[in-house]
C-alpha atoms as a PDB file:
ATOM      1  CA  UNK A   1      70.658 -56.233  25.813  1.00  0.00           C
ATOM      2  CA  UNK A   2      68.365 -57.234  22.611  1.00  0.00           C
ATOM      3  CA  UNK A   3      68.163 -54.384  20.235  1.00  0.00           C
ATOM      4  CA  UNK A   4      65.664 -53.999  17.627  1.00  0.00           C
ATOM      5  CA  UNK A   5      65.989 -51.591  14.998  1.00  0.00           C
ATOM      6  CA  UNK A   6      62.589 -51.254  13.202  1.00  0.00           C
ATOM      7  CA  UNK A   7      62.720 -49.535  10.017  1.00  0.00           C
ATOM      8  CA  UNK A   8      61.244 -48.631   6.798  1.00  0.00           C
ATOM      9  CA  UNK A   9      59.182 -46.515   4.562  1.00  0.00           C
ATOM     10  CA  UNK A  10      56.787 -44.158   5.651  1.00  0.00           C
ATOM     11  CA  UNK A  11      53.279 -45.867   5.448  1.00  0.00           C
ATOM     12  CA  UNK A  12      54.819 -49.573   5.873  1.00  0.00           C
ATOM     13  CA  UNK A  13      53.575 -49.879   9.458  1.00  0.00           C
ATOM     14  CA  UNK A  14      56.282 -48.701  11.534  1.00  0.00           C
ATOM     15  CA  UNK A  15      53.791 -47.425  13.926  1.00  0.00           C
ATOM     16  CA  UNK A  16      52.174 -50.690  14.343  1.00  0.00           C
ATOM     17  CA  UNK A  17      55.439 -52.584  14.666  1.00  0.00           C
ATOM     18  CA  UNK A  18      56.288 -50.365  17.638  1.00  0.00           C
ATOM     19  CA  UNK A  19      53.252 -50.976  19.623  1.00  0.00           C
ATOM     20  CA  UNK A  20      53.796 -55.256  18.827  1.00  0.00           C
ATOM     21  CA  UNK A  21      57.123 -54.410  19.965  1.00  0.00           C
ATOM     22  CA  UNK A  22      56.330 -52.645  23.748  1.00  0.00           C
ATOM     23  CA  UNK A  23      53.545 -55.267  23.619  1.00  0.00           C
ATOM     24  CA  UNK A  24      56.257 -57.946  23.565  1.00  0.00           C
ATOM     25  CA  UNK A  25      58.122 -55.838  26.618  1.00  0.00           C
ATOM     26  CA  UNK A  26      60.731 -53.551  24.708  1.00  0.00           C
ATOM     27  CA  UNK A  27      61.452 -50.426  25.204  1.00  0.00           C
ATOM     28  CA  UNK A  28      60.836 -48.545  22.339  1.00  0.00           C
ATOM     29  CA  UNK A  29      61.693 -45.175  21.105  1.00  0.00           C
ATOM     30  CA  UNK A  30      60.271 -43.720  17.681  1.00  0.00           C
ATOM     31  CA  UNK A  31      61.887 -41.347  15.115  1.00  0.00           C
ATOM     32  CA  UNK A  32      65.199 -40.586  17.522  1.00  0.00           C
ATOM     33  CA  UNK A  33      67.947 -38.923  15.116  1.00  0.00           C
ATOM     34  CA  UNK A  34      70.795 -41.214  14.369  1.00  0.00           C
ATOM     35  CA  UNK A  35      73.065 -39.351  15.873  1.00  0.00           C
ATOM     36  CA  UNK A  36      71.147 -39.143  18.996  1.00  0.00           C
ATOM     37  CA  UNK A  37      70.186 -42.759  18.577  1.00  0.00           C
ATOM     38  CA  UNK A  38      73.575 -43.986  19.732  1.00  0.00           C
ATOM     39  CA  UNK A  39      73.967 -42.009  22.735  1.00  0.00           C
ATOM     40  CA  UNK A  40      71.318 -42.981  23.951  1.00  0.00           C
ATOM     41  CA  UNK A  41      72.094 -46.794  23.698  1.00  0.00           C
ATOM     42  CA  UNK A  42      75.229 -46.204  25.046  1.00  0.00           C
ATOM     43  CA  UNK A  43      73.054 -45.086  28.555  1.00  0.00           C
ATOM     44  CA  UNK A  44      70.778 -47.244  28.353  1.00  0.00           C
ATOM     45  CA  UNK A  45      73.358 -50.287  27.488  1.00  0.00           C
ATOM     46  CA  UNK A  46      75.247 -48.772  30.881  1.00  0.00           C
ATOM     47  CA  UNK A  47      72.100 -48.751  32.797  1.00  0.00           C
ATOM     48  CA  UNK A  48      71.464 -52.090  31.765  1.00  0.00           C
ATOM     49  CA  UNK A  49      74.449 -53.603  34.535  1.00  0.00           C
ATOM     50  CA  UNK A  50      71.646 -53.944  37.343  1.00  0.00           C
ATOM     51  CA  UNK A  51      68.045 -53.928  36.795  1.00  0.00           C
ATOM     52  CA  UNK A  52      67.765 -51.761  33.971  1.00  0.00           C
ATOM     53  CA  UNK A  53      66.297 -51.703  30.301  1.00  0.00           C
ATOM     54  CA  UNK A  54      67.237 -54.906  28.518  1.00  0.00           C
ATOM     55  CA  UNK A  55      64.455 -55.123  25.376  1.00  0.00           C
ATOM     56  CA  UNK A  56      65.298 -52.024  23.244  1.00  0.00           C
ATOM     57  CA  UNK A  57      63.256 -51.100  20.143  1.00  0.00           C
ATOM     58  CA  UNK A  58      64.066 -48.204  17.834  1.00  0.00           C
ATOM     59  CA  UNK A  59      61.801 -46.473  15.204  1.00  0.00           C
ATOM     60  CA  UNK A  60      64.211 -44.887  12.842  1.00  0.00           C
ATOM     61  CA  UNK A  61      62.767 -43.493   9.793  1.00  0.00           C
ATOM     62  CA  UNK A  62      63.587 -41.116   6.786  1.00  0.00           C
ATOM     63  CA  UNK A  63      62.898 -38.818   9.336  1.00  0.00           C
ATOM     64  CA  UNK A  64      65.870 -39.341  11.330  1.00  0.00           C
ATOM     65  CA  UNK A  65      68.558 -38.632   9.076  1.00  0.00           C
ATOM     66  CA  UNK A  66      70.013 -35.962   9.097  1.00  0.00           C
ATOM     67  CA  UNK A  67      73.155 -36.018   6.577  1.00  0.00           C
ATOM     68  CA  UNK A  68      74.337 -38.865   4.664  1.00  0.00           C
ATOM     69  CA  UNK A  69      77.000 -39.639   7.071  1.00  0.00           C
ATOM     70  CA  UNK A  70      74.275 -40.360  10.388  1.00  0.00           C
ATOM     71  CA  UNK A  71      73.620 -43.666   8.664  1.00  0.00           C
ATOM     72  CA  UNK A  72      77.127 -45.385   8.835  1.00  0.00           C
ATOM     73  CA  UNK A  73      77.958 -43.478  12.167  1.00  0.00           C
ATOM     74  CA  UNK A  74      75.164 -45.165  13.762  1.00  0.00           C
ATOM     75  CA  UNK A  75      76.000 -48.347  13.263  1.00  0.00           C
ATOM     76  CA  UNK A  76      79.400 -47.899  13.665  1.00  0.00           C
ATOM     77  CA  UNK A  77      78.746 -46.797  17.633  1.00  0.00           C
ATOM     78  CA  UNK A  78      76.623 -49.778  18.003  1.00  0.00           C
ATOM     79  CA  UNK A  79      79.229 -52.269  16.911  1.00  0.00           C
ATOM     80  CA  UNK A  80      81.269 -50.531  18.626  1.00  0.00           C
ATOM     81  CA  UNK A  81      79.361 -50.945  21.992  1.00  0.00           C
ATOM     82  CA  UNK A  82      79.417 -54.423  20.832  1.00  0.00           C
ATOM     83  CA  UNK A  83      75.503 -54.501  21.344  1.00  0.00           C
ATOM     84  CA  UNK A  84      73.873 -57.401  18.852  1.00  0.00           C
ATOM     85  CA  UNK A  85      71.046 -55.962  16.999  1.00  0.00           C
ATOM     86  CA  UNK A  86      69.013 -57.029  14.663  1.00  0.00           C
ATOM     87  CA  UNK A  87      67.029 -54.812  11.759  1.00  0.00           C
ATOM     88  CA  UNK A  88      63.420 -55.511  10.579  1.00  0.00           C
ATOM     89  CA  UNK A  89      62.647 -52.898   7.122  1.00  0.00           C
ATOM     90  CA  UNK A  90      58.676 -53.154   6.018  1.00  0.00           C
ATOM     91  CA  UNK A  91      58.182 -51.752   3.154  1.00  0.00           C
ATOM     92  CA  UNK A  92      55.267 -52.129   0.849  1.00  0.00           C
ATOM     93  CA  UNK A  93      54.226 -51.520  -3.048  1.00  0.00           C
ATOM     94  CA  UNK A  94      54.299 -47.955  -4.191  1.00  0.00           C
ATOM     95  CA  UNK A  95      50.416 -48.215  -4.607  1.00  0.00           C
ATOM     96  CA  UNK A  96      49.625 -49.694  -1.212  1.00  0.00           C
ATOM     97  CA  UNK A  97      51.299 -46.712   0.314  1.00  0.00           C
ATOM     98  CA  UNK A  98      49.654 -43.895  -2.020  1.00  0.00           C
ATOM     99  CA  UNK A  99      46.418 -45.674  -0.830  1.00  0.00           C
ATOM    100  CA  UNK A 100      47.517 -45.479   2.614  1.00  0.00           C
ATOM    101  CA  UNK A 101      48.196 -41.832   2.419  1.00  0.00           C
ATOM    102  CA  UNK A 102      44.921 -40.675   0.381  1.00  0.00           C
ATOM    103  CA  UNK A 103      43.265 -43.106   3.032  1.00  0.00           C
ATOM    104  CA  UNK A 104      44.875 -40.972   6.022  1.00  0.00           C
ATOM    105  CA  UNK A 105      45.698 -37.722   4.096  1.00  0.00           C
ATOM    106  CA  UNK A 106      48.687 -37.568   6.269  1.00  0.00           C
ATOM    107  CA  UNK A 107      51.832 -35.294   4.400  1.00  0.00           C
ATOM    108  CA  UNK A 108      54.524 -37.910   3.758  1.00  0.00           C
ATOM    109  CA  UNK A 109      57.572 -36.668   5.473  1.00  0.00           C
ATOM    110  CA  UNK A 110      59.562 -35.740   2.132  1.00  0.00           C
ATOM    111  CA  UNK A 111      57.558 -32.871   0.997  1.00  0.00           C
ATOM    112  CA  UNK A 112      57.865 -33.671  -3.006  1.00  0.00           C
ATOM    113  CA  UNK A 113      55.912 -31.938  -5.627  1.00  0.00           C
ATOM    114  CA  UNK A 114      54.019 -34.990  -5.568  1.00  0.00           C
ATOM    115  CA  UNK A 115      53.514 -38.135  -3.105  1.00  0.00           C
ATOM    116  CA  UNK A 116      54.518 -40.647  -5.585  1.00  0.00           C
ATOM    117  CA  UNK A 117      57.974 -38.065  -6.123  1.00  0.00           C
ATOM    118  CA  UNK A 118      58.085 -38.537  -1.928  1.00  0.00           C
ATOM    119  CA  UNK A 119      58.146 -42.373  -2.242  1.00  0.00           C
ATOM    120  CA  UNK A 120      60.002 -42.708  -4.850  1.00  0.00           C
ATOM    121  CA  UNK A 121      62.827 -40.415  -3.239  1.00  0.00           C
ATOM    122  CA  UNK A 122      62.403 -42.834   0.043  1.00  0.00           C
ATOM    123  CA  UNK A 123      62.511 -45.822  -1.453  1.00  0.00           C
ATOM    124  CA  UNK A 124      65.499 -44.695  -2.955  1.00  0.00           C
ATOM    125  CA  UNK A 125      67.242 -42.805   0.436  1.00  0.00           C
ATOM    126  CA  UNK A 126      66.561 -46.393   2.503  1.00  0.00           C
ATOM    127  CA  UNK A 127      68.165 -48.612   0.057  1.00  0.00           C
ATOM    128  CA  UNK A 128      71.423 -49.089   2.360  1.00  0.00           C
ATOM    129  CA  UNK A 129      69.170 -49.391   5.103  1.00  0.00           C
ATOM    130  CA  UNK A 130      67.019 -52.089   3.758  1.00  0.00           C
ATOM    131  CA  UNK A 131      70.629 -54.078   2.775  1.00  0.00           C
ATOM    132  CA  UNK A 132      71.588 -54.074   6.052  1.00  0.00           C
ATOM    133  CA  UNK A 133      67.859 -56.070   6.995  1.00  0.00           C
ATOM    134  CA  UNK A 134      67.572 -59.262   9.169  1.00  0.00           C
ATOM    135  CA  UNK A 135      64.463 -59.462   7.872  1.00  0.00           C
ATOM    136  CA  UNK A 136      62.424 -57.601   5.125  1.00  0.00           C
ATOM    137  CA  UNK A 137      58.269 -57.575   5.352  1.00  0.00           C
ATOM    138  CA  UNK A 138      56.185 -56.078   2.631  1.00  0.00           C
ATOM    139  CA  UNK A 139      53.169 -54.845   4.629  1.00  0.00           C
ATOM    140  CA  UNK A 140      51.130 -54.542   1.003  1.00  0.00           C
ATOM    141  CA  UNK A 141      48.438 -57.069   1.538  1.00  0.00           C
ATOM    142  CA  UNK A 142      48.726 -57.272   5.605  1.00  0.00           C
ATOM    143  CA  UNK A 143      45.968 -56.253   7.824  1.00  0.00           C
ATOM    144  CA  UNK A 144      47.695 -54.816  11.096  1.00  0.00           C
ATOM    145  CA  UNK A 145      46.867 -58.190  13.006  1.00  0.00           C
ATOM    146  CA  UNK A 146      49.150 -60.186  10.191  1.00  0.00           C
ATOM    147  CA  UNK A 147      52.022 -57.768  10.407  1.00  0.00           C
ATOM    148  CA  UNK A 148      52.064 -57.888  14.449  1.00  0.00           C
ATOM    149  CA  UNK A 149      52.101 -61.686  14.282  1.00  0.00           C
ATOM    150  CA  UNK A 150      55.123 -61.351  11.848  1.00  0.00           C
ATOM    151  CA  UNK A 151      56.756 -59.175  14.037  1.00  0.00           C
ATOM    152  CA  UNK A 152      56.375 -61.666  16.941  1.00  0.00           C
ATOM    153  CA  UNK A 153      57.630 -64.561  15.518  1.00  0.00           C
ATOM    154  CA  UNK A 154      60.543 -62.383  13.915  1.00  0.00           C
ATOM    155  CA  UNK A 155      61.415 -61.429  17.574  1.00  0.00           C
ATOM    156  CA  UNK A 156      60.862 -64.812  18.910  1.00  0.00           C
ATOM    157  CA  UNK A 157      63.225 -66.403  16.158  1.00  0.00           C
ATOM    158  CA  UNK A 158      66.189 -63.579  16.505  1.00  0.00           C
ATOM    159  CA  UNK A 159      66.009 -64.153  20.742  1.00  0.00           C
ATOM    160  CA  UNK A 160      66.597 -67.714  20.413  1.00  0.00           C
ATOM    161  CA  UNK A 161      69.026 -67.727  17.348  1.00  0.00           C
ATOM    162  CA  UNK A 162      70.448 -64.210  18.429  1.00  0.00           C
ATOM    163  CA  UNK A 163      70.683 -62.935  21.695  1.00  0.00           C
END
């Protein structure tokens, strides 16, 4: 089973990342809680024994943590199902994605007294996250084309190194 965990702060390009990703023939699944996250996988990796899912993707996002503790237990049920994964975090400058939200006037999903107070707080909350990254792409300066081509040679690199 190849597992992709796609990750990152809100406005990076998480959303385009996931399409690249079912493009490429994964699964994917988008802003699961972690401690959902896991059970699932454990299905899926049990379904996988015939002719079932073997390209996974997850979205996880700010969004999907619940306590402080869903982060660690997570990954501590995938290693556990001894299932290799491999993170990708996008990220992007502070301004890029304050741009990106006055562009879309989407709410950021940390309702702050202010949008730069919501990033800020993110950027902060995904540190551990972003440690744990195979691979780290700021999105600032990428048109959605660039950052899909990253994403596939990313993928293509981790299947033959990998999995």
């Amino acid at each position: 089973m190849e597992l992709i965990i796609l990750t990152g702060l809100s406005g990076s390009g998480k959303s385009t990342g996931l399409k690249t990703l079912e493009d490429l023939g994964f699964f994917t699944m988008d802003n699961i809680p972690f401690r959902f996250a896991g059970v699932i996988l454990k299905d899926l990796k049990n379904s996988t024994k015939g002719n079932g899912v073997k390209r996974i993707a997850l979205g996880l996002d700010i969004r999907t943590i619940i306590n402080e503790n869903d982060f660690n237990t997570f990954f501590n049920e995938i290693d556990n199902l001894n299932i290799d994964y491999k993170i990708i975090f996008l990220e992007a400058s502070t301004q890029s994605i304050l741009n990106r939200y006055n562009l879309t006037r989407r709410k950021h999903p940390l309702t702050k007294e202010t949008l730069l107070q919501s990033i800020e707080d993110e950027i902060f909350l995904m540190e551990d996250i972003k440690d744990k990254a195979n691979l780290i792409i700021d999105t600032s300066f990428l048109s959605a084309k660039e950052l899909s081509r990253k994403i596939e040679l990313a993928v293509a690199s981790f299947s033959k190194i990998f999995f």
